[in-house]
N, C-alpha and C. Protein backbone atom coordinates (compact mmCIF):
# COMPACT_ATOMS: atom_id res chain seq x y z
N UNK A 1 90.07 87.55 40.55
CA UNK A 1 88.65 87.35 40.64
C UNK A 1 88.33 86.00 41.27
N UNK A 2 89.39 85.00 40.66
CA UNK A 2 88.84 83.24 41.92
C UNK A 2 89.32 83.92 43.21
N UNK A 3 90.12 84.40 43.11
CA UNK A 3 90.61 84.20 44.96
C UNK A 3 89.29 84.95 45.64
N UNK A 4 88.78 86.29 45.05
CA UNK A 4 87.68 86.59 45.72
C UNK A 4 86.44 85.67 45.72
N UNK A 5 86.06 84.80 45.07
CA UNK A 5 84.93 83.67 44.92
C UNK A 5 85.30 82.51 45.91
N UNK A 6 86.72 82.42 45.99
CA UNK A 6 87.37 81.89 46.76
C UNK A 6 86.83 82.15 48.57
N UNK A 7 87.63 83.29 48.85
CA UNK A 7 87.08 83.76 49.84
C UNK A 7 85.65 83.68 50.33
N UNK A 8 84.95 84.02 49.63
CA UNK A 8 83.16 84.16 49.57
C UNK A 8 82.60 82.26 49.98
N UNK A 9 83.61 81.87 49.01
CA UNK A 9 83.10 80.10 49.83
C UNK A 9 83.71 79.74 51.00
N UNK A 10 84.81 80.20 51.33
CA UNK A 10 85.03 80.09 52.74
C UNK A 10 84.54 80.63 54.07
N UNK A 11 84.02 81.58 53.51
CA UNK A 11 82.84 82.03 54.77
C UNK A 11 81.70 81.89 54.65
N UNK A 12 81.49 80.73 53.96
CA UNK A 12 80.01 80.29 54.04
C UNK A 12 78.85 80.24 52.81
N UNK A 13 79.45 81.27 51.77
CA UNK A 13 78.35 81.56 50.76
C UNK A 13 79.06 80.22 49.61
N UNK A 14 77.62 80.00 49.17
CA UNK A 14 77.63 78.65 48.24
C UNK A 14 76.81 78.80 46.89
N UNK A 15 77.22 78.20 45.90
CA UNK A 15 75.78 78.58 44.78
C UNK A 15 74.66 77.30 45.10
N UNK A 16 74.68 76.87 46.03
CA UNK A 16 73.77 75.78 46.41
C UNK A 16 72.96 75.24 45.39
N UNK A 17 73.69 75.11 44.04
CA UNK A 17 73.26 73.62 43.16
C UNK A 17 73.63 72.68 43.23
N UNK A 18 72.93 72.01 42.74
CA UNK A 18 72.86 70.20 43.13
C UNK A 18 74.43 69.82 42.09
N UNK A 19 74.74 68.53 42.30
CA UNK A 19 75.76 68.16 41.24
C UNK A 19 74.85 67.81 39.90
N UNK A 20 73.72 67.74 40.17
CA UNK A 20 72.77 67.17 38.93
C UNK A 20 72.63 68.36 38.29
N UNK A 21 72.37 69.44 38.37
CA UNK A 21 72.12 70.67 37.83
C UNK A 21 73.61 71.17 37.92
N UNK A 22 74.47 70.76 38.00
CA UNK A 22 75.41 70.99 37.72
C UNK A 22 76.16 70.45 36.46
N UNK A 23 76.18 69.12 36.43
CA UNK A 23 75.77 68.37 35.38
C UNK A 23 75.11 68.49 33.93
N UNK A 24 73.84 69.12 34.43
CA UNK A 24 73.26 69.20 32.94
C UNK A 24 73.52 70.76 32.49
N UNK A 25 74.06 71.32 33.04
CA UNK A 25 74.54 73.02 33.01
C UNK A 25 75.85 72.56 31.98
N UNK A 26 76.84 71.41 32.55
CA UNK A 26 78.01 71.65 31.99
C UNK A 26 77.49 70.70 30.34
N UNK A 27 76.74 69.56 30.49
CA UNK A 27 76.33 69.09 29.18
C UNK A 27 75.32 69.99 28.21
N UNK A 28 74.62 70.83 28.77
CA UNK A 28 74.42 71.92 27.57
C UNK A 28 75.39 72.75 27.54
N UNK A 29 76.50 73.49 28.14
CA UNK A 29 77.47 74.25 27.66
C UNK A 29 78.22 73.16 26.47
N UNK A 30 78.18 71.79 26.86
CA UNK A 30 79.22 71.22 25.59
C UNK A 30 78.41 71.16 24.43
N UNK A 31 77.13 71.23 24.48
CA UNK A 31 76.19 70.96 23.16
C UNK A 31 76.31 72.29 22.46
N UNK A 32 76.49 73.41 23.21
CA UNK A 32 76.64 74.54 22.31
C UNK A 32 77.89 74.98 21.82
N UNK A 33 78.98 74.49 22.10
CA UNK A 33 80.57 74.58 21.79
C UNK A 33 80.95 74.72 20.74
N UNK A 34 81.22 75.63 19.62
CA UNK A 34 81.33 75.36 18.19
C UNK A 34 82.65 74.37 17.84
N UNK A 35 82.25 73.77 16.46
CA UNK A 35 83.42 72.70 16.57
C UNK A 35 84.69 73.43 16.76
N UNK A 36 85.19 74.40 16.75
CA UNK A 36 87.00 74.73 16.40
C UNK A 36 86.72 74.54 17.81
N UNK A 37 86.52 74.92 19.46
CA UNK A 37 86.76 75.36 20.60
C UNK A 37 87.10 73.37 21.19
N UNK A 38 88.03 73.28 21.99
CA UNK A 38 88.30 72.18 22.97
C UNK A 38 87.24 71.83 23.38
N UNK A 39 86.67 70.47 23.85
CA UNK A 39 85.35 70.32 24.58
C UNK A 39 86.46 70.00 25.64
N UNK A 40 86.93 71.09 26.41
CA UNK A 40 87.88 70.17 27.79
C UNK A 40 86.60 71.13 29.02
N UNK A 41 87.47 70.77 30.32
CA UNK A 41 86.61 71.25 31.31
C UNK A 41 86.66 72.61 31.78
N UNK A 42 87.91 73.69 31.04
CA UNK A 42 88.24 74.97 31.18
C UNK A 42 87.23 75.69 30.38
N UNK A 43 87.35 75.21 29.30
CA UNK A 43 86.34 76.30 28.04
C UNK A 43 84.73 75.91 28.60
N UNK A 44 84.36 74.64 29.35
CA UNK A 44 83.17 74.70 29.75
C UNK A 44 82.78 75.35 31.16
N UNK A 45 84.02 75.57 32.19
CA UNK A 45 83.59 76.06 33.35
C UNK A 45 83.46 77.74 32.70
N UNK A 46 84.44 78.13 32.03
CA UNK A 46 84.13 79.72 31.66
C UNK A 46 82.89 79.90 30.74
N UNK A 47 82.41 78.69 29.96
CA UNK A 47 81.08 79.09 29.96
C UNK A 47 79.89 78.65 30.98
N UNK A 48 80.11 78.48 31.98
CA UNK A 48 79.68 78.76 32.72
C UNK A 48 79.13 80.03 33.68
N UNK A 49 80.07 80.67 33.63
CA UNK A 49 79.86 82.03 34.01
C UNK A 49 80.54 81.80 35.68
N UNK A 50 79.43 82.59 36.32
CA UNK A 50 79.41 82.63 37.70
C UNK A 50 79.05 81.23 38.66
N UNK A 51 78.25 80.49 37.77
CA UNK A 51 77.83 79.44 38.19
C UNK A 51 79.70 79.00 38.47
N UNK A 52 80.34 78.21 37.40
CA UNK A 52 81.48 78.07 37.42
C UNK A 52 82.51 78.55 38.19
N UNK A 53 82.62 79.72 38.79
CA UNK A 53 83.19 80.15 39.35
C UNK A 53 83.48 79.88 41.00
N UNK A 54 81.92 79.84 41.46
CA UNK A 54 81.31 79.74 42.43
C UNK A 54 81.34 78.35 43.23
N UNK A 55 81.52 77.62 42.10
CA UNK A 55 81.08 76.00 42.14
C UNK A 55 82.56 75.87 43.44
N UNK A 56 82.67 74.17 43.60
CA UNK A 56 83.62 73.86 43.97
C UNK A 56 84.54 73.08 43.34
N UNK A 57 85.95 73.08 43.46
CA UNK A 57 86.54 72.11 42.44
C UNK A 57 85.99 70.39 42.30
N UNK A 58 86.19 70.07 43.62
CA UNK A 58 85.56 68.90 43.69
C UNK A 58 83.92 68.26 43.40
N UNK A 59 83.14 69.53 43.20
CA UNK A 59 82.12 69.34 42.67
C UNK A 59 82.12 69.62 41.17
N UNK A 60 82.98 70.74 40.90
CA UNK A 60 83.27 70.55 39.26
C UNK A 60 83.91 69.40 38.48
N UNK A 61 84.73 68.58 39.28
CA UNK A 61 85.53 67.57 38.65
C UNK A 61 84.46 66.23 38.62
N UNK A 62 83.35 66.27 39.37
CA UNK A 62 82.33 65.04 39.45
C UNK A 62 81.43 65.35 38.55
N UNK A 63 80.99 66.57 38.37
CA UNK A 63 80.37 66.98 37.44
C UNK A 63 80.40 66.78 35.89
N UNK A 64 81.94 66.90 35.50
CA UNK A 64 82.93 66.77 34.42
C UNK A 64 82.49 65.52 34.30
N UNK A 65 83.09 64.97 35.01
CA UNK A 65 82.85 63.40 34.66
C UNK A 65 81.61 62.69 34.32
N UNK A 66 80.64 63.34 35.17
CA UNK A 66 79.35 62.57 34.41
C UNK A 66 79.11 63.60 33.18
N UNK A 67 79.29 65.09 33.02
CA UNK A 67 78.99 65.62 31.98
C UNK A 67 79.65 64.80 30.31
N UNK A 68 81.16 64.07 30.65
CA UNK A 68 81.51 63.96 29.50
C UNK A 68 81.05 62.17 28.98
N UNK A 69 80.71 61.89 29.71
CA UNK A 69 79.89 60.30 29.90
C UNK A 69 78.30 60.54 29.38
N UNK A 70 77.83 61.60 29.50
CA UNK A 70 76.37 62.10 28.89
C UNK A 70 76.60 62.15 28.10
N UNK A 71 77.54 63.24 27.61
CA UNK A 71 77.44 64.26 25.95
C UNK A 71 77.60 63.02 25.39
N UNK A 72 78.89 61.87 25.82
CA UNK A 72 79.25 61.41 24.38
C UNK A 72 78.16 60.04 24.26
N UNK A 73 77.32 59.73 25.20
CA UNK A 73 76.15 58.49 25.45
C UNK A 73 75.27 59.79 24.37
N UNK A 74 74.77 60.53 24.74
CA UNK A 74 73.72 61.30 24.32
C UNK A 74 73.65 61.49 22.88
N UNK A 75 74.83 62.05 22.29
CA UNK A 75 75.49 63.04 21.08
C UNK A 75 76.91 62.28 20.61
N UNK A 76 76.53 61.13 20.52
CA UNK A 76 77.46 59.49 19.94
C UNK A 76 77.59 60.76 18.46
N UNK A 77 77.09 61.25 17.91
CA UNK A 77 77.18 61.90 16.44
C UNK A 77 78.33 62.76 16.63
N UNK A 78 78.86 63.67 17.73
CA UNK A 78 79.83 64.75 17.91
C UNK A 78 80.55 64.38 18.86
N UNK A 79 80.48 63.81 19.58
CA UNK A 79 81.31 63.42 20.78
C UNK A 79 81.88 61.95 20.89
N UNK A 80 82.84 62.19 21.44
CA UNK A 80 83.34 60.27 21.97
C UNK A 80 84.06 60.31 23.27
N UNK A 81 84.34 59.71 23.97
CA UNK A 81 85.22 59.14 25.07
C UNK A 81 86.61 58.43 24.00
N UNK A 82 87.71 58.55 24.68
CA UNK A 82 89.10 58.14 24.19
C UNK A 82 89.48 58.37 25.12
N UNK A 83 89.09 56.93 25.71
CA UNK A 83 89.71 56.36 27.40
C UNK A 83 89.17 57.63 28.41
N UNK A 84 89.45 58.53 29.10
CA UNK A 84 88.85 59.74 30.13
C UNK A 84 88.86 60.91 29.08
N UNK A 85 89.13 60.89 28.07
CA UNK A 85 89.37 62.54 27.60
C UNK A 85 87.90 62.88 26.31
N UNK A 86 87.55 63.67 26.16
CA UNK A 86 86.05 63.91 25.33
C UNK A 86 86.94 64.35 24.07
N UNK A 87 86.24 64.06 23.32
CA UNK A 87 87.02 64.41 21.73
C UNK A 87 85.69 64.59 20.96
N UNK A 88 85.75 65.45 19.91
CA UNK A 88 85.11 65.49 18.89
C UNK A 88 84.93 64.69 17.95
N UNK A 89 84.15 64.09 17.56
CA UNK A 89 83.68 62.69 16.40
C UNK A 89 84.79 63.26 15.49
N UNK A 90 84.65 63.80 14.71
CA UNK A 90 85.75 64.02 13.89
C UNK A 90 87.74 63.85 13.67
N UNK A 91 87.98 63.99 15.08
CA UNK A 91 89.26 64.08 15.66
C UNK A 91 89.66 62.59 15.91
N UNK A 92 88.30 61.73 16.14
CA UNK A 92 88.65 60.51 16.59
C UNK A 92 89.01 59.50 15.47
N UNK A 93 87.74 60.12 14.16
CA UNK A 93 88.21 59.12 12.59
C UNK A 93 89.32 59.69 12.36
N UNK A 94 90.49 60.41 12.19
CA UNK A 94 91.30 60.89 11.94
C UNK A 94 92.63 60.93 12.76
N UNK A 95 92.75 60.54 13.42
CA UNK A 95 93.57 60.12 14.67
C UNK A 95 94.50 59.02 14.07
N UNK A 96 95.22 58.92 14.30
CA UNK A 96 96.20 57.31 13.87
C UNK A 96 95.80 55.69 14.72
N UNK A 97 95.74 54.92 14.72
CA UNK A 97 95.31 53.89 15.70
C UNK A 97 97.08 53.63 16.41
N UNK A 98 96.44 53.42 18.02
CA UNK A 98 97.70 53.20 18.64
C UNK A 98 98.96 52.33 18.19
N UNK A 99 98.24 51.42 17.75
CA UNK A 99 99.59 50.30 17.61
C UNK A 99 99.84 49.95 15.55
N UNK A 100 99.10 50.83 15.06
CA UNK A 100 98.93 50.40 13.73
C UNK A 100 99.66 52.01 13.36
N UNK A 101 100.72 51.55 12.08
CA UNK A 101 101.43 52.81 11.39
C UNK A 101 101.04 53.58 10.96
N UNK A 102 101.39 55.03 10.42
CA UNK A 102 100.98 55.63 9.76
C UNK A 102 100.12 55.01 8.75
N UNK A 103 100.96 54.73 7.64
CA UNK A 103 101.31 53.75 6.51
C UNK A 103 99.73 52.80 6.66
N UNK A 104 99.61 52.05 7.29
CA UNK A 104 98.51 50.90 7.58
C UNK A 104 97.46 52.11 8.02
N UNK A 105 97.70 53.00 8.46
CA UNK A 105 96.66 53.62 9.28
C UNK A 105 95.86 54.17 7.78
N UNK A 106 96.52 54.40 7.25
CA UNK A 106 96.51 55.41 5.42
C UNK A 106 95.68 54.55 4.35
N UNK A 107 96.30 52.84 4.49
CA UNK A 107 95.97 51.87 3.92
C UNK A 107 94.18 51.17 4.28
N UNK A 108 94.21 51.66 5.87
CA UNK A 108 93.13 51.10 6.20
C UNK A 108 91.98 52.15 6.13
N UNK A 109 92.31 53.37 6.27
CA UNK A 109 91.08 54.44 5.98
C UNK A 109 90.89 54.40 4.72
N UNK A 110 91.67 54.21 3.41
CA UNK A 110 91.30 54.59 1.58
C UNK A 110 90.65 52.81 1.77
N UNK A 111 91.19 51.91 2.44
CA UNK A 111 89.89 50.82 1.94
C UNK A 111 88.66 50.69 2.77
N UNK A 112 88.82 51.82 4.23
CA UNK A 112 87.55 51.77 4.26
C UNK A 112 86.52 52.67 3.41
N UNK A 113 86.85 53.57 3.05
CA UNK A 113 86.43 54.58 2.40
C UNK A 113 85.93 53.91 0.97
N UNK A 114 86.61 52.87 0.41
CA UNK A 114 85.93 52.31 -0.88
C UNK A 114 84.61 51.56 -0.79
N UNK A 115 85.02 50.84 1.14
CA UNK A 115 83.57 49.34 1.11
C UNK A 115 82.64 50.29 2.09
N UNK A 116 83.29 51.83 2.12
CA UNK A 116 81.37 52.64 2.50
C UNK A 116 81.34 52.41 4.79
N UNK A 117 82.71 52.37 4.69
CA UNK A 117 82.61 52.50 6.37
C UNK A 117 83.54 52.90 7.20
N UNK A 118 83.17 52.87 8.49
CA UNK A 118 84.64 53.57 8.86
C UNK A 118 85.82 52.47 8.86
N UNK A 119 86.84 53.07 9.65
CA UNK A 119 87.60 51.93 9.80
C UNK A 119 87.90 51.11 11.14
N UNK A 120 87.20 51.75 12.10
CA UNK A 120 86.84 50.70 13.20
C UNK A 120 85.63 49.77 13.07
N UNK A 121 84.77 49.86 11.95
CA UNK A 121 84.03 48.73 11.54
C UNK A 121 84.78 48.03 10.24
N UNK A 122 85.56 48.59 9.72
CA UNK A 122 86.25 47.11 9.03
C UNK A 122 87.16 46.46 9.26
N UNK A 123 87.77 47.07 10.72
CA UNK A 123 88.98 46.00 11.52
C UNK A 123 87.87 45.19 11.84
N UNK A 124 86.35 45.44 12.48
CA UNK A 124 85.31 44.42 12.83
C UNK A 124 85.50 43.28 12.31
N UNK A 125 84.78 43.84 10.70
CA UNK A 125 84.84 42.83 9.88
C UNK A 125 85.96 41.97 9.80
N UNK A 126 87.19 42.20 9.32
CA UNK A 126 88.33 41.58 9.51
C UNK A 126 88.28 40.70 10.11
N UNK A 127 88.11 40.88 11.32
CA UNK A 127 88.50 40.21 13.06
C UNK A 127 87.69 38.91 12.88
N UNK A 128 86.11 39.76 12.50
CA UNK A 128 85.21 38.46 12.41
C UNK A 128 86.02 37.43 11.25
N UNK A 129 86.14 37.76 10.54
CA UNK A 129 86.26 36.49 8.96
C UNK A 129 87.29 35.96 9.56
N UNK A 130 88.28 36.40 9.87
CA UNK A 130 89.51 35.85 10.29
C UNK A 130 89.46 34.72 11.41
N UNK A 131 88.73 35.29 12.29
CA UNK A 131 88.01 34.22 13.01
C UNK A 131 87.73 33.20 12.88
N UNK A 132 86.60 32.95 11.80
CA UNK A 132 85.46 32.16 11.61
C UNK A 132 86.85 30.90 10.89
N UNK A 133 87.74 31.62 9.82
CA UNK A 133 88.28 30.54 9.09
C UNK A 133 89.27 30.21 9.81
N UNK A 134 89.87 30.95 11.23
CA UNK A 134 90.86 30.31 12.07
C UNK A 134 90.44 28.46 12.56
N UNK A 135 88.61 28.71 13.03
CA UNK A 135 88.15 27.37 13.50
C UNK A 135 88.21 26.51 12.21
């Protein structure tokens, strides 16, 4: 079925949308995504439909990019950036931190969980106090 959509753009036929409406096509397909499904750029071009199909890669991949720079500016509540890749808010508190252990990773979520925050705001805190009494 691409190779025939395929074909069809090589002789000329186009879905002649903008990358902007392309854009906000792929950021409401991610707003409707139920949480179990990937927010990657496959499960959003197939909901896309025909639009998706039709599109071009290189206009889908510019698209992507501002789509996943919206959702997670827009919908900070369900979405995040982790470096180029879109993740679900959830996936991201739960994740291990790169350079910190299991162990510390375990230690630092049950004490954030006692002082009421996450735990990238109480490395904050940390950072700050530690700071202040370094001067």
């Amino acid at each position: 079925m691409r190779s025939m959509f395929a074909g069809m753009r090589r002789a000329g036929f186009d879905t002649g949308v903008s990358l902007n409406k392309l854009t906000a096509a792929m950021t409401e397909a991610l707003l409707q995504l139920p949480p179990g499904l990937p927010p990657t750029k496959e499960v959003v071009v197939q909901c896309l439909g025909l639009l998706g199909q039709m599109s071009k890669t290189r206009d889908i991949n510019a698209a992507w990019n501002s789509a996943k720079r919206q959702a997670a500016r827009d919908r900070s509540d369900r979405f995040c950036l982790d470096g180029k890749v879109l993740r679900w808010t959830t996936e991201m508190e739960d994740r291990p931190r790169e350079k910190l252990s299991t162990a510390g990773h375990r230690k630092l979520a049950t004490l954030a969980a006692k002082e009421k925050m996450t735990p990238d705001q109480l490395l904050g805190e940390l950072i700050t106090t530690w700071r202040r009494k370094a001067r």
